[in-house]
Protein backbone atom coordinates (compact mmCIF):
# COMPACT_ATOMS: atom_id res chain seq x y z
CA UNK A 1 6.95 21.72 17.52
CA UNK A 2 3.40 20.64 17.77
CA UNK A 3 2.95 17.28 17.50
CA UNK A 4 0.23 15.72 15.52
CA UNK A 5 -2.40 13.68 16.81
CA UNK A 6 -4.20 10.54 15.61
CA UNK A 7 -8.07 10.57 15.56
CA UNK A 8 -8.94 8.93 18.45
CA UNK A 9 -5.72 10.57 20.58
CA UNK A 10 -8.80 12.02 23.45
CA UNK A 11 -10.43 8.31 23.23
CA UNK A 12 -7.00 6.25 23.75
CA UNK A 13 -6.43 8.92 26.59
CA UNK A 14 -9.89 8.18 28.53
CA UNK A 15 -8.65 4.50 28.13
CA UNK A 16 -5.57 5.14 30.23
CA UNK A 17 -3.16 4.92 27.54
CA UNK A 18 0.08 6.73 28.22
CA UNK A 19 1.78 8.42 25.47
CA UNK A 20 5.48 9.01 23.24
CA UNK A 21 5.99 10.84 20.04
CA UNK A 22 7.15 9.24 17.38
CA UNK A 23 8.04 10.47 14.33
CA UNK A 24 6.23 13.95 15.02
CA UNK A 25 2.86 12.56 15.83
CA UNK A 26 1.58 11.96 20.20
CA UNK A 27 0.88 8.24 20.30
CA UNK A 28 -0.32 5.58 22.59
CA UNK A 29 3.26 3.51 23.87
CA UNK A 30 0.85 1.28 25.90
CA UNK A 31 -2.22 0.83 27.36
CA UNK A 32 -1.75 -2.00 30.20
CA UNK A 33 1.29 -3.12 30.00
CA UNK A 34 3.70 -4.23 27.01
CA UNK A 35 4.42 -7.18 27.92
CA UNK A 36 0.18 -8.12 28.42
CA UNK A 37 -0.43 -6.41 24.93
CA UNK A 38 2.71 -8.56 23.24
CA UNK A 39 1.14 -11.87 24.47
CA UNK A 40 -2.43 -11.00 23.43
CA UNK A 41 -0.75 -10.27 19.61
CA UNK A 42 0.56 -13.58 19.64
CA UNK A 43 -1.53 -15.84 21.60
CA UNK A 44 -5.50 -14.05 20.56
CA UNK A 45 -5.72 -10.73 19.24
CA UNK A 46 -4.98 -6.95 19.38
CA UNK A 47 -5.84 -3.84 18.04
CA UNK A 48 -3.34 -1.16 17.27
CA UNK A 49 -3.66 2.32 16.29
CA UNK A 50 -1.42 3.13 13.55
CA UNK A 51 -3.10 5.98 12.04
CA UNK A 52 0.59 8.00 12.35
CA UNK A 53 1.46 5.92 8.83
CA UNK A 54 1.35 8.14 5.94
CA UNK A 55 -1.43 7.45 2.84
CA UNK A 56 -0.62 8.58 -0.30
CA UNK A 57 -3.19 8.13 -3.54
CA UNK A 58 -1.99 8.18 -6.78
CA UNK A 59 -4.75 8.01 -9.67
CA UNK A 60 -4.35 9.21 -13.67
CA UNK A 61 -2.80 7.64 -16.89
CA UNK A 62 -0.03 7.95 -15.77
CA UNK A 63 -0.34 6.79 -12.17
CA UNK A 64 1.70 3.08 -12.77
CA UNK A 65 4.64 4.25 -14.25
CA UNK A 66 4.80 7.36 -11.11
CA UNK A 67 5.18 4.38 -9.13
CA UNK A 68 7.04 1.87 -10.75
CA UNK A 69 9.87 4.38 -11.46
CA UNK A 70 9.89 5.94 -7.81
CA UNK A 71 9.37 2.10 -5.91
CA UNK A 72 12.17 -0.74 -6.45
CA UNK A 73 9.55 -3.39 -6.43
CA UNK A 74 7.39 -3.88 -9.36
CA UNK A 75 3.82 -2.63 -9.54
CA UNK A 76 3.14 -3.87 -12.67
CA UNK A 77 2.91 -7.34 -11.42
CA UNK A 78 0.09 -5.96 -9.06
CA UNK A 79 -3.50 -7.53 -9.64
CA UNK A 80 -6.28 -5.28 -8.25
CA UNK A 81 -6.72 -5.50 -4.61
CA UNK A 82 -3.04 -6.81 -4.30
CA UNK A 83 -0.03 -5.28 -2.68
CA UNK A 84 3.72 -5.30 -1.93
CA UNK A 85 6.22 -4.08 0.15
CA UNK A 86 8.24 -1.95 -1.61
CA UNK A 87 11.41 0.38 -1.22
CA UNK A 88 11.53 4.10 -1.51
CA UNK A 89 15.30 5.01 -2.98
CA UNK A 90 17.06 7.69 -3.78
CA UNK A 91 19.55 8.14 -6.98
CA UNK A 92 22.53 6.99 -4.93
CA UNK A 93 20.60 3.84 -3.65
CA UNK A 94 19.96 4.69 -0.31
CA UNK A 95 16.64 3.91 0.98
CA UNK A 96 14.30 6.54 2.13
CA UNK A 97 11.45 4.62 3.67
CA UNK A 98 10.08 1.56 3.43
CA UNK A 99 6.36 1.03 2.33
CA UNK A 100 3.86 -0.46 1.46
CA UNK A 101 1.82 -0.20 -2.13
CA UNK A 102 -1.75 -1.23 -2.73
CA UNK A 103 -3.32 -1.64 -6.11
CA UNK A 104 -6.90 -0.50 -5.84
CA UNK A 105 -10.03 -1.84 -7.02
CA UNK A 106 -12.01 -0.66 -10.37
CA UNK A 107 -13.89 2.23 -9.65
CA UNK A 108 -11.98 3.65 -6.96
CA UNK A 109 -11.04 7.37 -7.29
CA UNK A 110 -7.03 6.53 -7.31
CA UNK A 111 -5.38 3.97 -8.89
CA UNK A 112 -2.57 3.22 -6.19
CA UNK A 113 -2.36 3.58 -2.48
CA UNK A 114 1.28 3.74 -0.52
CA UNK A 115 1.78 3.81 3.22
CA UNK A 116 4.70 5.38 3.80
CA UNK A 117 6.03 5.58 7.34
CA UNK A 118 5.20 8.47 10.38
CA UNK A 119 6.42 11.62 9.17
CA UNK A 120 6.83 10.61 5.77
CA UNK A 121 3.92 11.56 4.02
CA UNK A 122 5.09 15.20 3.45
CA UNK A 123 7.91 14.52 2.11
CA UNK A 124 7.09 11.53 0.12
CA UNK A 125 4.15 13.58 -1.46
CA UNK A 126 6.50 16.32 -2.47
CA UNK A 127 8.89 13.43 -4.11
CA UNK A 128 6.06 11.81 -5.94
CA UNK A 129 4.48 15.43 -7.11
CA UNK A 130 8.18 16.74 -7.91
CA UNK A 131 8.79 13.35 -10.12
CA UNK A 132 5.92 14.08 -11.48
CA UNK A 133 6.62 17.34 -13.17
CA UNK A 134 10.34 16.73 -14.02
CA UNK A 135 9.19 13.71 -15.73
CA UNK A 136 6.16 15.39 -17.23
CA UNK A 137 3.66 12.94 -16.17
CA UNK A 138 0.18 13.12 -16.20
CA UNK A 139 -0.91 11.57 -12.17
CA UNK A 140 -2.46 13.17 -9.65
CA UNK A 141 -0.62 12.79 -6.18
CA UNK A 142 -2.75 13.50 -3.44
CA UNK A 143 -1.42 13.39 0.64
CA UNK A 144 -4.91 11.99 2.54
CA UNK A 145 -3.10 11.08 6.06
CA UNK A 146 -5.51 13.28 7.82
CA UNK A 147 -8.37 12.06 6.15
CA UNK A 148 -8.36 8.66 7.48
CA UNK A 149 -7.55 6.45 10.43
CA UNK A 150 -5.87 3.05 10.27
CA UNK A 151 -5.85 0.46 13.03
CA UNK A 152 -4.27 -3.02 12.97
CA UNK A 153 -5.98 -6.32 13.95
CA UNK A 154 -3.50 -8.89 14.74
CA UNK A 155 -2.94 -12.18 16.18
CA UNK A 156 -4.16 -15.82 15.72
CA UNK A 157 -7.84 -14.99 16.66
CA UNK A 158 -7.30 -11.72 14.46
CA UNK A 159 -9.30 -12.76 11.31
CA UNK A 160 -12.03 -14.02 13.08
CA UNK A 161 -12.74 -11.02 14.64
CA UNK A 162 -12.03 -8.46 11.71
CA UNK A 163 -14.84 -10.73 9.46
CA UNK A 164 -17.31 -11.01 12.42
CA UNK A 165 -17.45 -7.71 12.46
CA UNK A 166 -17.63 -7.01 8.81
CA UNK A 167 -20.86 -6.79 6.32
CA UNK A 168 -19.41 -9.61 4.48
CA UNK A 169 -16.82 -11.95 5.20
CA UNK A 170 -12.84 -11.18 4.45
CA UNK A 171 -11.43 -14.46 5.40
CA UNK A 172 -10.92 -15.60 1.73
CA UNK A 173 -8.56 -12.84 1.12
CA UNK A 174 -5.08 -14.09 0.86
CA UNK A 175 -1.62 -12.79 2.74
CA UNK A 176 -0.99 -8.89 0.46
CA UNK A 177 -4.85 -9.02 -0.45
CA UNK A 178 -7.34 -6.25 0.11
CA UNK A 179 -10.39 -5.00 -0.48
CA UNK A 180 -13.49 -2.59 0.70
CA UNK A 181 -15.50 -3.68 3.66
CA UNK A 182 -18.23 -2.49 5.22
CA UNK A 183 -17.58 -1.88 9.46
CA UNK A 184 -19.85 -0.13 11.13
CA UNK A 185 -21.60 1.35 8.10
CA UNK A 186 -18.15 2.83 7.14
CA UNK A 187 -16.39 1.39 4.13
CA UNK A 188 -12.54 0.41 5.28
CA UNK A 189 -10.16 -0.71 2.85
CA UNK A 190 -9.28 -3.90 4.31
CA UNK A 191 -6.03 -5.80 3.67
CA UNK A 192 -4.40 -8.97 5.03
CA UNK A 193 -1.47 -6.88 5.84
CA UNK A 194 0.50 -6.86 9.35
CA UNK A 195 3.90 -5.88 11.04
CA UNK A 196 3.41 -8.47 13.46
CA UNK A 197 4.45 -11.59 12.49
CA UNK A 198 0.93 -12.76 12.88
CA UNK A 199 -1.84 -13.28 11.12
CA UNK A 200 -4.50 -10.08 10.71
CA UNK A 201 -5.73 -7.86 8.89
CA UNK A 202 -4.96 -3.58 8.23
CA UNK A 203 -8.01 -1.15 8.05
CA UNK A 204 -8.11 2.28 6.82
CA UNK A 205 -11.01 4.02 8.13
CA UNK A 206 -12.78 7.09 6.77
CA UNK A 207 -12.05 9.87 9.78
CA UNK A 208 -15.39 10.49 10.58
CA UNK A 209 -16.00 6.56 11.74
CA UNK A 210 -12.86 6.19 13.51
CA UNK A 211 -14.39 5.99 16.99
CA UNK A 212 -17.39 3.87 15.90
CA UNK A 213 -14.94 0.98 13.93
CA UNK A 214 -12.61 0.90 16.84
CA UNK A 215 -15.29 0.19 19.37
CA UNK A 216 -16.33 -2.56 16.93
CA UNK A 217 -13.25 -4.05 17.16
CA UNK A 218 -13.65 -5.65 20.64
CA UNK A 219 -9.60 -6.65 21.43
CA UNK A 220 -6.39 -6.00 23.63
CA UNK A 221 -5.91 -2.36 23.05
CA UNK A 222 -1.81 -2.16 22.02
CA UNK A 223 0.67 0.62 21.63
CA UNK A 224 3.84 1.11 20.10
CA UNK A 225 5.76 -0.33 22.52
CA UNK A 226 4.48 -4.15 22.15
CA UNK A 227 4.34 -3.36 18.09
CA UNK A 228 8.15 -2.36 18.54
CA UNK A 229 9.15 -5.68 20.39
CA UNK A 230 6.66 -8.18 18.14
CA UNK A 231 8.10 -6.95 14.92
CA UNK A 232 12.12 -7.05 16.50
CA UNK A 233 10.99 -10.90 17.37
CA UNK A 234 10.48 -11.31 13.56
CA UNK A 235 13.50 -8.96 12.49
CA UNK A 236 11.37 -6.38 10.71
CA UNK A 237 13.08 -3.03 9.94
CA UNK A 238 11.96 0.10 11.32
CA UNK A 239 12.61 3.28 9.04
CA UNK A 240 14.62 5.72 10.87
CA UNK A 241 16.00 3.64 13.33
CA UNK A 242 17.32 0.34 11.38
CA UNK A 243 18.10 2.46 8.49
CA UNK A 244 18.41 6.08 8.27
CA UNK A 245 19.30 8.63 4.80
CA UNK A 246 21.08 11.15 6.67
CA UNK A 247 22.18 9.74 10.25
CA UNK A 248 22.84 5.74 8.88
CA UNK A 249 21.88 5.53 5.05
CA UNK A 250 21.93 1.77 3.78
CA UNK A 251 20.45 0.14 0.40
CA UNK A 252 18.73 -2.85 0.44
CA UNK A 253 21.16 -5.11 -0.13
CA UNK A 254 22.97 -4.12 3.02
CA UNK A 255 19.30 -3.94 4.95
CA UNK A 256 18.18 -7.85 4.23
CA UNK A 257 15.55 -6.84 1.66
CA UNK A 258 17.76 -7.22 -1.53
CA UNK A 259 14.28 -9.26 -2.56
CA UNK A 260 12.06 -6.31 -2.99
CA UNK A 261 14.47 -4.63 -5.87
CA UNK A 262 13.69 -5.61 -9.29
CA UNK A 263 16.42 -4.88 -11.46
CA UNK A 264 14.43 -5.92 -14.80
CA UNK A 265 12.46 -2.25 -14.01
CA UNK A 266 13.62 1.20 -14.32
CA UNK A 267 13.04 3.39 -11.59
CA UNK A 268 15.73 6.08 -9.34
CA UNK A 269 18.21 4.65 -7.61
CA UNK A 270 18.21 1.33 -10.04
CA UNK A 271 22.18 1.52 -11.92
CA UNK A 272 23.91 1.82 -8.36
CA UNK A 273 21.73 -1.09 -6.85
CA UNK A 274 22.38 -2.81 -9.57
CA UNK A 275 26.58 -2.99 -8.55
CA UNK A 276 25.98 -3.20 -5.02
CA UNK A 277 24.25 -6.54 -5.88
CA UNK A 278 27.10 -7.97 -8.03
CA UNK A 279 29.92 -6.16 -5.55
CA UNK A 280 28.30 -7.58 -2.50
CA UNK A 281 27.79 -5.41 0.77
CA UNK A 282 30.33 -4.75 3.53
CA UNK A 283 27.62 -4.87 6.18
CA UNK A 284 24.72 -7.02 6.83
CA UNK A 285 21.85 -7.15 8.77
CA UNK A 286 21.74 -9.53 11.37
CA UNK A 287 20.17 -10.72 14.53
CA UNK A 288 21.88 -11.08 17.53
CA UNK A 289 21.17 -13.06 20.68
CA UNK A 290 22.94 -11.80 23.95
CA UNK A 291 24.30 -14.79 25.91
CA UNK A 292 24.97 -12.98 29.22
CA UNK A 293 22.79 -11.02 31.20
CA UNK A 294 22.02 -7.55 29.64
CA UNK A 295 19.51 -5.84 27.39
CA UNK A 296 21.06 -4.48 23.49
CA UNK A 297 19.94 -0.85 22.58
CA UNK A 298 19.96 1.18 20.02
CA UNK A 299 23.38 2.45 19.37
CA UNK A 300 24.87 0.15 21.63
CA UNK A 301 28.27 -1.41 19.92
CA UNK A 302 28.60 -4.93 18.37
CA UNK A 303 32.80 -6.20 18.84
CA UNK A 304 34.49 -8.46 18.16
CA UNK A 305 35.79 -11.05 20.84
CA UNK A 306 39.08 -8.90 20.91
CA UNK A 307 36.64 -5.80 21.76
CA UNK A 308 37.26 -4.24 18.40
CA UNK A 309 33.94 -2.43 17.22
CA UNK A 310 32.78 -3.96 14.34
CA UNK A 311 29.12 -2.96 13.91
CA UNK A 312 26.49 -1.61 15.71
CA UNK A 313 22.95 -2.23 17.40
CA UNK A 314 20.39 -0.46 15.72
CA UNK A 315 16.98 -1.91 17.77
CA UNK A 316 17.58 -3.99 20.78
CA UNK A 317 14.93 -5.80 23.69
CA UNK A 318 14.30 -8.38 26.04
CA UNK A 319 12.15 -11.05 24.10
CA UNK A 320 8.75 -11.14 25.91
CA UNK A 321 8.08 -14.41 23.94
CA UNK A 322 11.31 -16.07 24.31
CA UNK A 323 12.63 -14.13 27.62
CA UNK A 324 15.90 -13.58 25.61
CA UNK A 325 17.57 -10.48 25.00
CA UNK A 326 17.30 -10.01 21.33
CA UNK A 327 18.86 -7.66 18.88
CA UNK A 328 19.08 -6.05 15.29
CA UNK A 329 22.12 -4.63 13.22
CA UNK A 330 24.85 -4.19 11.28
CA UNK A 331 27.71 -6.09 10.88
CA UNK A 332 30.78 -6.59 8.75
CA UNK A 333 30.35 -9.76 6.17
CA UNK A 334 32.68 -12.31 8.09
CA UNK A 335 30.90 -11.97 11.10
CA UNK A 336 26.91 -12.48 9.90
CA UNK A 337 26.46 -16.20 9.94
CA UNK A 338 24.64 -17.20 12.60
CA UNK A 339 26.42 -19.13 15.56
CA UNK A 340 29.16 -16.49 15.13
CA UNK A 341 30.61 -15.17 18.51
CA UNK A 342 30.57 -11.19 19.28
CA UNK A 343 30.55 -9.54 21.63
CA UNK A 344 28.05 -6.25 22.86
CA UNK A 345 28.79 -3.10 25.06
CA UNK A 346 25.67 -3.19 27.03
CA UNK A 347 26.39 0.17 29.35
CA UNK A 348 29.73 0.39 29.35
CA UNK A 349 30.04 -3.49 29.87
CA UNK A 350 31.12 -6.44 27.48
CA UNK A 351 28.58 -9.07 27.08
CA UNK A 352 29.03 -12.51 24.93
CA UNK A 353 26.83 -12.63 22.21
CA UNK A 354 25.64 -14.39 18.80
CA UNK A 355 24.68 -13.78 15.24
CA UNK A 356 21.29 -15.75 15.51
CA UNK A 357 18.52 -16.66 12.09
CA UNK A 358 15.77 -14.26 12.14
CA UNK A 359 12.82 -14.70 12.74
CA UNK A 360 14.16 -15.08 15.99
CA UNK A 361 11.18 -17.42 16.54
CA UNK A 362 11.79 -19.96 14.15
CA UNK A 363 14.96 -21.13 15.93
């Protein structure tokens, strides 16, 4: 299968990046080292490519109630320039993807923007056009991935940066606030968005500036690999890999983000989330700290101290912030308050372990 490739894939390449696919797109795993990248994020800045996320633009009459009934958040609550992180769930429940759904300004062509994650954006367009015409609405769904790159500016020196180099300042906007902003004579929607745990900002850049708005952006260069372990230090899910429809479906009760369901709306998926709220979940999601000397993976089993499984791994590193071995995943009710003793197969091999508070850096 050919893989797809993010604007700028030749310009990260000159750079020395080296490269992974990841969800069906070639992208930059690092560029010096992940453990350099990781520190800039969280002690000055970096700039991530992340144009493998999906865009969707929905715009028409009918464009609000498209999304309320197909999101489990609610949109309507959404001033313009505002957004949310949302849910994508099937009738059973089960989430899809995770996302997240801007509320554009006046005057824009579409009404709503969604990010949904890499590889995504087909299929989410067909769900949202499909909807659509069962339900007989009148919205226009449009996929616009390839027309635009996004990057990600994040760290403590992050929004000084992203407003130096804009037309007009962007520091006033709040956390889930965006707007248009000039960069480099391109206008880049703009949000104080992140995946980081830090503060920043998330740009989506007309195709044709790309290069030019990356260049502007003077900053640590960072893959995927030091955007994987900063967003495991703050316990962020990662679609296809902390949940999964087909190979390890879970709602969001079960996934930690019982918070972005709104029961008072109506949208697919709502009656069953609805008794997995007042039934409880088997399974949470926890985070686990490995007391002996190992790194967690994904896949890797969670026991109990008796060595029967009892859950599983789903992401797993060594901590370049706290020099810990850290993990994510699933585990059975009794076992998911933290301080709780288990136990993980690290390569064949039983190491102690405990249920630890996520963020893992606000212990």
């Amino acid at each position: 299968m050919t893989l797809r490739k993010p604007p700028l894939r030749d310009v990260h390449d000159a750079a020395g990046a080296t490269f992974t696919e990841f969800g069906g797109w070639d992208m930059p795993v690092e560029f010096d080292s992940i453990k350099a990248e990781h520190r800039a994020v969280r002690e000055e800045a970096g700039i991530f490519d992340v144009s493998h996320m999906g865009q969707i633009a929905v715009s028409g009459p009918d464009a609000e109630r498209l999304m309320q009934k197909l999101t489990s958040n609610d949109v309507t609550e959404l001033g313009r320039g505002d957004s949310q992180y949302s849910m994508i769930p099937d009738e059973e429940g089960t989430i899809l993807d995770d996302t997240v759904v801007y509320r554009l300004p006046e005057g824009d062509d579409a009404e709503f923007l969604f990010v949904p994650n890499a590889g995504h954006d087909e299929q989410m367009h067909r769900r949202w056009t499909e909807h659509r015409d069962e339900w007989g609405l009148d919205a226009t769904v449009e996929n616009v991935t390839d027309e635009y790159a996004m990057y990600a500016v994040q760290g403590p020196d992050a929004p000084e940066l992203v407003s130096d180099a804009a037309d007009d300042s962007v520091l006033d906007l709040s956390k889930f606030e965006g707007r248009y902003a000039e960069f480099a004579g391109a206008d880049c929607w703009t949000a104080r968005t992140g995946y980081t745990g830090e503060d920043g900002f998330e740009l989506i850049v007309p195709v044709e500036s790309a290069e030019a708005v990356w260049d502007l952006l003077d900053c640590q260069p960072c893959g995927l690999g030091s955007r994987d372990t900063l967003r495991m230090e703050m316990g962020f899910l990662l679609s296809g890999q902390d949940f999964d429809a087909e190979d390890d479906p879970r709602n969001p009760y079960e996934a930690g983000v019982g918070w972005t369901v709104k029961l008072d709306t109506e949208f697919v998926g709502r009656d069953p989330l609805e008794r997995a709220k007042e039934e409880g979940t088997d399974d949470e999601f926890v985070g686990i700290k490995l007391v002996d000397r190992g790194v967690p993976r994904h896949g890797y089993d969670v026991t109990d101290t008796d060595d029967h499984v009892v859950g599983e791994v789903t992401s797993g590193t060594m901590s370049p912030t706290l020099g810990e071995p850290i993990a994510l995943g699933y585990v059975p009710s009794d076992f998911a308050d933290p301080g709780t003793v288990v136990r993980v197969v690290v390569r064949g091999q039983s190491k102690k372990a405990k249920i630890a508070n996520v963020p893992f850096l606000s212990e």
